[in-house]
Protein backbone atom coordinates (compact mmCIF):
# COMPACT_ATOMS: atom_id res chain seq x y z
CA UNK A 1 49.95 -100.39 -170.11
CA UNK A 2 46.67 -98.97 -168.91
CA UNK A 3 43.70 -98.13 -171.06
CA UNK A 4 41.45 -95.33 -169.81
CA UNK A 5 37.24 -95.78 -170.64
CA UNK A 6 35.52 -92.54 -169.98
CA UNK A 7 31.86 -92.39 -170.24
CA UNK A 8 28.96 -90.01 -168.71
CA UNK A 9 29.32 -86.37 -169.98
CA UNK A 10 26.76 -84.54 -171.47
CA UNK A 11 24.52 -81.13 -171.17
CA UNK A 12 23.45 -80.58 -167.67
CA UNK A 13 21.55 -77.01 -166.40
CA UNK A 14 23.03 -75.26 -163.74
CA UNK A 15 22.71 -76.63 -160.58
CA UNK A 16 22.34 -80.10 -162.12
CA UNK A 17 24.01 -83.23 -161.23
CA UNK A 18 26.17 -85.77 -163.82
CA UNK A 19 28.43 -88.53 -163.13
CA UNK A 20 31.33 -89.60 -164.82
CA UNK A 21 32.57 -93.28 -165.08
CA UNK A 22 36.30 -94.55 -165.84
CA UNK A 23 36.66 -97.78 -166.50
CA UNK A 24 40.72 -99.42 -166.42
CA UNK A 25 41.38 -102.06 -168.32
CA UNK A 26 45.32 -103.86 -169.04
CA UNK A 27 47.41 -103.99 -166.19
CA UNK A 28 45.41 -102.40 -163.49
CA UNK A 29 47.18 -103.31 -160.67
CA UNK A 30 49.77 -101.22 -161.07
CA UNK A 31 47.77 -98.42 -160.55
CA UNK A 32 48.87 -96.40 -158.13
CA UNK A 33 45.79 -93.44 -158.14
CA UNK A 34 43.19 -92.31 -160.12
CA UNK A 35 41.83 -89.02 -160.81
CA UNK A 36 40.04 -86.32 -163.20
CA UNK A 37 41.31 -83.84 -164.90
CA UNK A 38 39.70 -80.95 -166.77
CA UNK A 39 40.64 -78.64 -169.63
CA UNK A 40 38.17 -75.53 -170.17
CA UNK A 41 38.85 -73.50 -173.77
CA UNK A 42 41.66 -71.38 -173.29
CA UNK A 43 42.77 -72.87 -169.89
CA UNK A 44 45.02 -75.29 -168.62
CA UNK A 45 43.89 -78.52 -167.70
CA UNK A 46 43.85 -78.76 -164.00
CA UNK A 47 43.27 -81.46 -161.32
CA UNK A 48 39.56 -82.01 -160.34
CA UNK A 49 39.89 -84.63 -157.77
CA UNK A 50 41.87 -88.05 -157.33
CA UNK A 51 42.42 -90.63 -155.29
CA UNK A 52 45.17 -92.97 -154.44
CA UNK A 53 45.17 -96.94 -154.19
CA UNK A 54 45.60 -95.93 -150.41
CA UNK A 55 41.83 -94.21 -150.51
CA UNK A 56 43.32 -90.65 -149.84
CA UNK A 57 41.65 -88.19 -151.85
CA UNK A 58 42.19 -84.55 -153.30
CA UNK A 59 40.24 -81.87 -154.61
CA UNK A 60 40.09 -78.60 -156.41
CA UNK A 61 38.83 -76.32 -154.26
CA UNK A 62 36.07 -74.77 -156.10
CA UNK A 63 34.73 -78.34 -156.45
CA UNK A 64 34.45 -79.54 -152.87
CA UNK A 65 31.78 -80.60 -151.27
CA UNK A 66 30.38 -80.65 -154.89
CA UNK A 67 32.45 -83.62 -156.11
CA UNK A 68 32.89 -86.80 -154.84
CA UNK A 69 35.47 -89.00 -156.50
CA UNK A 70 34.86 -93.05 -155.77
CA UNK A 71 35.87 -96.39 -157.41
CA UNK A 72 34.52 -99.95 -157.34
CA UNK A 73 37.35 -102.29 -157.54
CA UNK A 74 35.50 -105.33 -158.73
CA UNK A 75 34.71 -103.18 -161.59
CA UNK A 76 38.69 -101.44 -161.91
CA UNK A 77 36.04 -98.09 -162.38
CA UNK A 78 36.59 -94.79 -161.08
CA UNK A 79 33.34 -92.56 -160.78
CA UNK A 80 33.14 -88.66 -160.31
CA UNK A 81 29.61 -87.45 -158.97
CA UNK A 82 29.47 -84.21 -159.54
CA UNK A 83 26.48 -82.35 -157.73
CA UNK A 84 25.64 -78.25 -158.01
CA UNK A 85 27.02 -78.24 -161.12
CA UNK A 86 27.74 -74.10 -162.37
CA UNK A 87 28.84 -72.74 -165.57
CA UNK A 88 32.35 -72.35 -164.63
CA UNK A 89 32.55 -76.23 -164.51
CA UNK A 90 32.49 -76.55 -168.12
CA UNK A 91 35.17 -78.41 -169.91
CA UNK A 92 36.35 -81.72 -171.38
CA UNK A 93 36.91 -83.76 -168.67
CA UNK A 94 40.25 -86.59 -168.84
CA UNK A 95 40.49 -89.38 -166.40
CA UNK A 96 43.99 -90.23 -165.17
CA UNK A 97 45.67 -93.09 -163.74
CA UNK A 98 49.54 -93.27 -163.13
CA UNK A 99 51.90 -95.85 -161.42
CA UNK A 100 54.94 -94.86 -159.96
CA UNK A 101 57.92 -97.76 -160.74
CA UNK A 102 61.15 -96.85 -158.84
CA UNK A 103 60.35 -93.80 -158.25
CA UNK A 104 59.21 -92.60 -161.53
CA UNK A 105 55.54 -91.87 -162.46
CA UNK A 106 53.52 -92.86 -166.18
CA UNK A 107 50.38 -91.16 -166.31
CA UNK A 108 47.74 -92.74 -168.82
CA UNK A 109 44.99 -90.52 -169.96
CA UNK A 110 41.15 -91.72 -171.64
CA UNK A 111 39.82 -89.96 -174.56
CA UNK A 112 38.07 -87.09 -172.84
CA UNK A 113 34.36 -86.03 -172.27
CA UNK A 114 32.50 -83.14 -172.69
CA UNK A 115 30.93 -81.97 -169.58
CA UNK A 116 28.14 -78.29 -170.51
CA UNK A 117 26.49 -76.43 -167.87
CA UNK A 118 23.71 -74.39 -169.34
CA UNK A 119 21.92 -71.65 -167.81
């Protein structure tokens, strides 16, 4: 089992910056990748960025080159800096990690944090 720490959300203006810390906790190393997820009223969560144990990272591309996903390994914490921050990135954010045993993948979600860009 992994247990997912979120902190860092908040009320930002537009063009603001914030950044989001996820701290892992159990049996971290089976993680295979980390990531962030968001979930906007109304809207499917969706896949912010994430990054695998082998450092290769993804992003949504209305975030890049605005987010930058990272993680300190001494600390098993996964940080999102997110930078330009619009109105459009509103939303709870969820951090993710999942393993993948034989082939099959266990995702493991934290509790979620508010992320408001105000105009």
């Amino acid at each position: 089992q992994v247990q997912l720490l979120e902190s860092g959300g908040g009320l930002v203006q537009d063009g603001g910056s914030l950044r989001l810390s996820c701290a892992a906790s159990g049996r971290v190393s089976s993680i295979d990748g980390m990531g962030w997820y968001r979930q906007a009223p109304g809207k499917q969560r969706q896949l912010v960025a994430r990054m695998t144990s082998g450092d290769t990272t993804t992003y949504l591309d209305s975030v890049k080159g605005r987010f930058t996903i990272s993680r300190d390994n001494a600390k098993n914490t996964a940080y999102l800096q997110m930078s330009s921050l619009k109105l459009e990135d509103t939303a709870v954010y969820y951090c993710n990690a999942y393993t993948i045993v034989e082939g099959a993948r266990r995702d493991f979600w934290g509790q979620g944090t508010q992320v408001t860009v105000s105009s």
